[in-house]
N, C-alpha and C. Protein backbone atom coordinates (compact mmCIF):
# COMPACT_ATOMS: atom_id res chain seq x y z
N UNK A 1 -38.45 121.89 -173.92
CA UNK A 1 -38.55 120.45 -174.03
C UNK A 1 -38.41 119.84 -172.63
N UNK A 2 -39.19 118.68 -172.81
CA UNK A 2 -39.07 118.13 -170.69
C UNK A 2 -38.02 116.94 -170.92
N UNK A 3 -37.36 116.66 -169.67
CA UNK A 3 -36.78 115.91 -169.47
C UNK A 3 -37.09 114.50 -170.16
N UNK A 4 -38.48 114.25 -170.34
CA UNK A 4 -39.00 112.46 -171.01
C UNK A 4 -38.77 112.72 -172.44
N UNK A 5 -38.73 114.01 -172.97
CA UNK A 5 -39.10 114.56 -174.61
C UNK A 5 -37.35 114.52 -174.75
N UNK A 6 -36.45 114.83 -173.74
CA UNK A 6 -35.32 114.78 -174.18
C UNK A 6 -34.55 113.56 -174.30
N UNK A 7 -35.24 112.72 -173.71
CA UNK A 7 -34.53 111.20 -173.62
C UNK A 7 -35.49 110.56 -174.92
N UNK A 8 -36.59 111.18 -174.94
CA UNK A 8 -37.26 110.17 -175.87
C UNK A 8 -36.65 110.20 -177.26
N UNK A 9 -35.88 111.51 -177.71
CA UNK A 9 -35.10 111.93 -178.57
C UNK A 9 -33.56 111.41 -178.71
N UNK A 10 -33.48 110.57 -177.47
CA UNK A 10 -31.45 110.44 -177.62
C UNK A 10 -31.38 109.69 -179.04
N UNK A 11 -31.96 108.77 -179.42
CA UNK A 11 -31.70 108.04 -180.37
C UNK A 11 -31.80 108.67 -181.89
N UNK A 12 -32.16 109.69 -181.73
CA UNK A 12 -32.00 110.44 -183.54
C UNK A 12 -30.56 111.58 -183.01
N UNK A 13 -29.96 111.57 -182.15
CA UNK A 13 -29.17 112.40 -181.79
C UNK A 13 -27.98 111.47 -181.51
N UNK A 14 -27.97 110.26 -181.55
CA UNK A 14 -27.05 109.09 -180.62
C UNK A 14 -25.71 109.00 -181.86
N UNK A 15 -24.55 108.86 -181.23
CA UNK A 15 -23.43 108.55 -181.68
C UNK A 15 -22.85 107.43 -181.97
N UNK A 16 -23.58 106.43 -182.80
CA UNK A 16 -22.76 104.76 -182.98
C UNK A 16 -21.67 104.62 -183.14
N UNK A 17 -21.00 105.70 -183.65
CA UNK A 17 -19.42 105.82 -183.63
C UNK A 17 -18.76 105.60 -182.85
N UNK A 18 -19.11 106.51 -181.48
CA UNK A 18 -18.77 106.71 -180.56
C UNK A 18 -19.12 105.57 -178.98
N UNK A 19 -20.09 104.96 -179.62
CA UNK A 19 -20.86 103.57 -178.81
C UNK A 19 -20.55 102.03 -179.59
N UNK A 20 -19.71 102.49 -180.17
CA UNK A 20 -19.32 100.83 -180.80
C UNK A 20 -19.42 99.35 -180.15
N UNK A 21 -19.08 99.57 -179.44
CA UNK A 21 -18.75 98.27 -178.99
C UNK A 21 -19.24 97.84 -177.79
N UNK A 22 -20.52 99.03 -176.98
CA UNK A 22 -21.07 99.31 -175.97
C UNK A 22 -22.42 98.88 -176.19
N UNK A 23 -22.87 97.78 -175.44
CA UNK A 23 -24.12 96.94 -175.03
C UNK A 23 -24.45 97.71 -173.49
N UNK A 24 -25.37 98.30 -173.26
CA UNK A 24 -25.94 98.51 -171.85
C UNK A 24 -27.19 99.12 -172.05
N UNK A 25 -27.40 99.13 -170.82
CA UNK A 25 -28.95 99.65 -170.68
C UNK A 25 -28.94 100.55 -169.14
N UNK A 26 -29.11 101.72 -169.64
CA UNK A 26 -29.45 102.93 -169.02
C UNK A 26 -31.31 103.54 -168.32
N UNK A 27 -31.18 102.94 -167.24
CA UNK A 27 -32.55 103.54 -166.60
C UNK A 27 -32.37 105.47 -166.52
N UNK A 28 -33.56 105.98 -166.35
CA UNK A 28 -33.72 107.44 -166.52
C UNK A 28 -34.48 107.16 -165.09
N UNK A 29 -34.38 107.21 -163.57
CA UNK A 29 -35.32 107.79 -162.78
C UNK A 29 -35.29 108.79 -162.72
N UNK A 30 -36.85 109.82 -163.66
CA UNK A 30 -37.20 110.96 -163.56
C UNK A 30 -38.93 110.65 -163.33
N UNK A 31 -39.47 111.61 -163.33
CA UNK A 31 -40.82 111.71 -162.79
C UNK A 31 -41.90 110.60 -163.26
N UNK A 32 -41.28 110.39 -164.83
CA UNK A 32 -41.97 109.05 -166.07
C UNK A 32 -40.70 108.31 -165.91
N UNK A 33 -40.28 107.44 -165.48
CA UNK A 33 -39.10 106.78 -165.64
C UNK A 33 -39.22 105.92 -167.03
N UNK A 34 -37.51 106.02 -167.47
CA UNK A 34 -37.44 105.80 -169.16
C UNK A 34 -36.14 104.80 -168.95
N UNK A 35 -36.11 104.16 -169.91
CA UNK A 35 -34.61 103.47 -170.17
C UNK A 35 -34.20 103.28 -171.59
N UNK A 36 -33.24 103.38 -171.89
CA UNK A 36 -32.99 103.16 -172.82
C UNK A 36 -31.41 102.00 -172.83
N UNK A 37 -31.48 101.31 -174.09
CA UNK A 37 -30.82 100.26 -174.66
C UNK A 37 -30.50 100.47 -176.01
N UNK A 38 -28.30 100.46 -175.52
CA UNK A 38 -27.80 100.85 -176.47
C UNK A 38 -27.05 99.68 -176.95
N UNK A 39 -26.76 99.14 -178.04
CA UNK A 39 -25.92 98.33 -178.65
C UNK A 39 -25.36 99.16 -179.53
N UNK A 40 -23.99 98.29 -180.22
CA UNK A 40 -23.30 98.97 -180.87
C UNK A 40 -23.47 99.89 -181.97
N UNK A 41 -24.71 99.45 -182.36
CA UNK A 41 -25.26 100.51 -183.68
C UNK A 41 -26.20 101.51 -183.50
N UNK A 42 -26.89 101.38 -182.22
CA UNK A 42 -27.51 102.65 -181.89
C UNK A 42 -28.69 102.48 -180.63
N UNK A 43 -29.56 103.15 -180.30
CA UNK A 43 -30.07 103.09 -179.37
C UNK A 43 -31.58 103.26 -179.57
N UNK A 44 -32.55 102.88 -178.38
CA UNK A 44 -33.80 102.62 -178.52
C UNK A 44 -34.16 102.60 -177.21
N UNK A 45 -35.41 103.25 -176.89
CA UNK A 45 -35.81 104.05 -175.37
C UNK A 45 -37.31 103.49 -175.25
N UNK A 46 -37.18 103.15 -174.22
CA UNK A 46 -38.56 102.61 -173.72
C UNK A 46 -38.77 103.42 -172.17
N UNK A 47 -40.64 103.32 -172.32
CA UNK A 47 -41.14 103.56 -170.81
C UNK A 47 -40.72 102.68 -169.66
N UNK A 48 -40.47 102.93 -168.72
CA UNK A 48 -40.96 102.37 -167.77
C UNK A 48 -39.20 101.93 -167.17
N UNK A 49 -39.42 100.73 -166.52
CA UNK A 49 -38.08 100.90 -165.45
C UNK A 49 -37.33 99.05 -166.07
N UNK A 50 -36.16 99.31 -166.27
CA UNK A 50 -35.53 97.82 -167.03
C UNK A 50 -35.29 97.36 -165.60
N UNK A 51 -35.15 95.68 -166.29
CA UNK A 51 -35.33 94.82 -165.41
C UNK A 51 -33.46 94.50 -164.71
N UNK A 52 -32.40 94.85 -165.55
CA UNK A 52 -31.01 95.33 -164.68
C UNK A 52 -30.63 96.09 -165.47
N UNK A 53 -30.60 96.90 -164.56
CA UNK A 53 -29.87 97.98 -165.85
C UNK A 53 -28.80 97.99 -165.53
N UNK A 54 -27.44 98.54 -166.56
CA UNK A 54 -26.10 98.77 -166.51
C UNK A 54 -25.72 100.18 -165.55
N UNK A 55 -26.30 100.74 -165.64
CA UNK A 55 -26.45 102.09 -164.79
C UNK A 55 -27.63 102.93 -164.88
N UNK A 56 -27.86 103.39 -163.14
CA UNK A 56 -29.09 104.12 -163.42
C UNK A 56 -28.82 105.66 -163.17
N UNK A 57 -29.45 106.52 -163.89
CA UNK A 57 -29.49 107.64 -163.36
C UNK A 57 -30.45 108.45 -162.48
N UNK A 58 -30.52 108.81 -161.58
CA UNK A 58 -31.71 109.58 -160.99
C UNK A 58 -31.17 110.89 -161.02
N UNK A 59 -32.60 111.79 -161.14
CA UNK A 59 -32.64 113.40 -160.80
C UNK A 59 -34.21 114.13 -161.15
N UNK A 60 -34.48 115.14 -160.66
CA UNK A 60 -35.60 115.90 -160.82
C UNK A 60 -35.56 115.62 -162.31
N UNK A 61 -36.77 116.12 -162.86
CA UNK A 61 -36.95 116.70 -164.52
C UNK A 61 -35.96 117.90 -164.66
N UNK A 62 -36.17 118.82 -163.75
CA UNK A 62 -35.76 120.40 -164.31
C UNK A 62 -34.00 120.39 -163.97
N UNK A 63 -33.54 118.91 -163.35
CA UNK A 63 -32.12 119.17 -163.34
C UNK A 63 -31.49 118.51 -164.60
N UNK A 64 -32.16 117.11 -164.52
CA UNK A 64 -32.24 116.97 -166.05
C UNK A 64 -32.06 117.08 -167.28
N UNK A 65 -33.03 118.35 -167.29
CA UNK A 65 -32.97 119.06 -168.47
C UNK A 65 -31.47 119.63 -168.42
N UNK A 66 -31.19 120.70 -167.08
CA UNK A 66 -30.64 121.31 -167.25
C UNK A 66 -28.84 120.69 -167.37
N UNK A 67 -29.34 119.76 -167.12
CA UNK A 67 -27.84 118.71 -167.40
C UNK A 67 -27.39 118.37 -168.86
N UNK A 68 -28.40 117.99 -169.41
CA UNK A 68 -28.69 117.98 -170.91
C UNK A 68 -28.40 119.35 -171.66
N UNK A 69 -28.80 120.46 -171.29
CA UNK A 69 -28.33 121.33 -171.94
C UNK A 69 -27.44 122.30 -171.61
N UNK A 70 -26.11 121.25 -170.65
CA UNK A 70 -24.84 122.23 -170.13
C UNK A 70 -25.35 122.99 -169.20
N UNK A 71 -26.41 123.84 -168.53
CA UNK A 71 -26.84 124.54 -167.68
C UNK A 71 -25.88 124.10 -166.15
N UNK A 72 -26.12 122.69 -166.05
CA UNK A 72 -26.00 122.06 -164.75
C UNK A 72 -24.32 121.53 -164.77
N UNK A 73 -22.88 121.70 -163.27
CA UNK A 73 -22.08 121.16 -163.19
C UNK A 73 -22.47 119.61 -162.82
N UNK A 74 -21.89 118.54 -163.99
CA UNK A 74 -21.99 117.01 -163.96
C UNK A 74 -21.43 116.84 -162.22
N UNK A 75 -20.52 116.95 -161.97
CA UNK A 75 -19.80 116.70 -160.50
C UNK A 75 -20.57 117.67 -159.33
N UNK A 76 -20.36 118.68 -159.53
CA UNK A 76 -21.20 119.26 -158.69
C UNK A 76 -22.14 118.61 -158.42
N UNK A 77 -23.25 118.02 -159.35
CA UNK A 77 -24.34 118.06 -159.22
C UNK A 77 -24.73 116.71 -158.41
N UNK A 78 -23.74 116.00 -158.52
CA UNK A 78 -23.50 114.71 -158.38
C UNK A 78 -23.26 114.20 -156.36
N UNK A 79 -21.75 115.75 -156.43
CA UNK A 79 -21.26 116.01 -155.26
C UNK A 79 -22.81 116.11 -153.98
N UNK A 80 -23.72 116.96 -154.94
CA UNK A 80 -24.91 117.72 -153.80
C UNK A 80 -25.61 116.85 -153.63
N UNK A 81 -25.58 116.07 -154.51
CA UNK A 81 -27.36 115.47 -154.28
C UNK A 81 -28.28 115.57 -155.39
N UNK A 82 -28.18 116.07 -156.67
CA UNK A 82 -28.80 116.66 -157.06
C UNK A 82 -29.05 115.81 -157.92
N UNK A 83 -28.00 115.18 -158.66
CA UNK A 83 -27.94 113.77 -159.43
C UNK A 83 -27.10 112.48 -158.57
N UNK A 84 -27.97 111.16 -159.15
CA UNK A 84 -27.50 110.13 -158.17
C UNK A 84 -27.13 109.41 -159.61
N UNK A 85 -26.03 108.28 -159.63
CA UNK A 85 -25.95 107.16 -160.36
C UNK A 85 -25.50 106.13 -159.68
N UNK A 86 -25.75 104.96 -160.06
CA UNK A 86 -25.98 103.38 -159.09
C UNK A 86 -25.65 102.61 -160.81
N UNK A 87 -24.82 101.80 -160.18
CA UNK A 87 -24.10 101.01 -161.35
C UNK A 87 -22.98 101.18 -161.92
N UNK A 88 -22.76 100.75 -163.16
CA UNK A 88 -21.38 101.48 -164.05
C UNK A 88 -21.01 102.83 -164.34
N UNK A 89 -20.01 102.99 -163.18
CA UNK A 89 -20.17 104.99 -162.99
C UNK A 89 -19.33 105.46 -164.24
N UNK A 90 -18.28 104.36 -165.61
CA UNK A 90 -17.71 104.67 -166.51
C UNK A 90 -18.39 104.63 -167.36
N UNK A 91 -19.43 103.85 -167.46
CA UNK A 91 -20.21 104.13 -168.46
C UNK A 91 -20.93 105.33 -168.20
N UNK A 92 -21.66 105.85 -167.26
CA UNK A 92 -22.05 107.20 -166.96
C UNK A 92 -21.14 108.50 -167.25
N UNK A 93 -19.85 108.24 -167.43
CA UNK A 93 -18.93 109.02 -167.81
C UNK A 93 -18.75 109.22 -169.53
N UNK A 94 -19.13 108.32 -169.97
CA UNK A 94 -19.05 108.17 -171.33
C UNK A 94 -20.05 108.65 -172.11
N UNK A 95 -21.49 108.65 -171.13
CA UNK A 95 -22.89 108.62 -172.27
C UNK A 95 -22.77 109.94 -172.59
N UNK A 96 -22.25 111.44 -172.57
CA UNK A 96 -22.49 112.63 -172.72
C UNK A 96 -21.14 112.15 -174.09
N UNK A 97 -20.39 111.43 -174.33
CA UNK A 97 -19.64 111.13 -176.08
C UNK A 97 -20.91 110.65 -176.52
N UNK A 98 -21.94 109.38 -176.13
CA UNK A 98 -22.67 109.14 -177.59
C UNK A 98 -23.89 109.60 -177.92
N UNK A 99 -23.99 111.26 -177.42
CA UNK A 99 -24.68 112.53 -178.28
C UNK A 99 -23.67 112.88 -178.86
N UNK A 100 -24.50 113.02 -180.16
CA UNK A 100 -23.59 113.51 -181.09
C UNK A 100 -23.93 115.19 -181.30
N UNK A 101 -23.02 116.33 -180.44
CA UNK A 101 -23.47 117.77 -180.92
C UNK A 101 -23.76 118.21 -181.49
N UNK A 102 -23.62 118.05 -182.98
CA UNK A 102 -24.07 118.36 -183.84
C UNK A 102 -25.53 118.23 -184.50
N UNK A 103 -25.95 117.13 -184.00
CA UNK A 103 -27.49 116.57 -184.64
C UNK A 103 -28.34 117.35 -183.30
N UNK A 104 -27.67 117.27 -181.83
CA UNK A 104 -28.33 118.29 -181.41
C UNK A 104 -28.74 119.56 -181.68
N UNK A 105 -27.78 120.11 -182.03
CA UNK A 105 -27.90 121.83 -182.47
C UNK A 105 -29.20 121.53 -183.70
N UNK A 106 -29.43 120.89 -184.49
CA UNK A 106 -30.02 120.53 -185.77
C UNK A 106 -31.31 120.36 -185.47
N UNK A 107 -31.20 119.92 -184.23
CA UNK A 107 -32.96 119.41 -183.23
C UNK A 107 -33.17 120.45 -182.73
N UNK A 108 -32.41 120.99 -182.59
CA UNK A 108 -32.80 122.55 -181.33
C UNK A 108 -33.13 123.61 -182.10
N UNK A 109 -32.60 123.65 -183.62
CA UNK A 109 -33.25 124.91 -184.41
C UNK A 109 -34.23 124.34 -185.02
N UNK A 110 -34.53 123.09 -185.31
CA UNK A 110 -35.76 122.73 -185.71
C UNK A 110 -36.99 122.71 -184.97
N UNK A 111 -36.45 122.63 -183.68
CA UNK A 111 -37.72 123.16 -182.65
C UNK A 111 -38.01 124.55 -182.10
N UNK A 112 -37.07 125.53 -182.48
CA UNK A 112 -37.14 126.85 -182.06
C UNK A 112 -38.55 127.49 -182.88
N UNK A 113 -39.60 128.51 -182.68
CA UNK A 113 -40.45 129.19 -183.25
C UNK A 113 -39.86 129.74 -183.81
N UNK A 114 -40.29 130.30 -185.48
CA UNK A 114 -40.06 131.51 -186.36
C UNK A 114 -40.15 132.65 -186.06
């Protein structure tokens, strides 16, 4: 799955539980830049680049990914260069609570081949 296919997905995977009371809007600079906008009940991802976002993230696709699927150290990656964020660095601390693990694992065997 690419980095745009994994963001385009946060919202069947997203945690309202866990995002209650959280209004922001999250830019994705990756190769297709994406953003998404979360309110308290859940979230919804659009193309292209928001007009302020609450925090942005930048990074390659393939670090990305690999951030998304635990591969990549968050700090490390952060420390090198590898990932940048500009804005609310607590809310950037928080968005890996409103995936919810479980609906991941559920997406990931539903996309695996037989």
């Amino acid at each position: 799955m690419t980095a745009k296919e994994m963001i385009l997905k946060m919202p069947e995977v997203f945690n309202s539980e866990a995002a209650k009371d959280t209004n922001a809007v999250i830019q994705f600079d990756i190769s297709e830049p994406l953003y998404g906008v979360i309110n308290g009940d859940g979230m919804q991802v659009f193309e292209g680049q928001a007009t302020n976002p609450t925090v942005t993230i930048a990074a390659s696709d393939d670090n990305l990914v690999k951030l998304f699927k635990g591969q990549l150290n968050v700090m490390m990656a952060f420390m090198i260069g590898q990932l940048k964020i500009k804005g609310d660095m607590m809310l950037a601390q928080r968005l890996k609570s409103f995936i919810d693990s479980e609906k991941v694992a559920a997406l990931n065997n539903q996309q695996k081949p037989s």
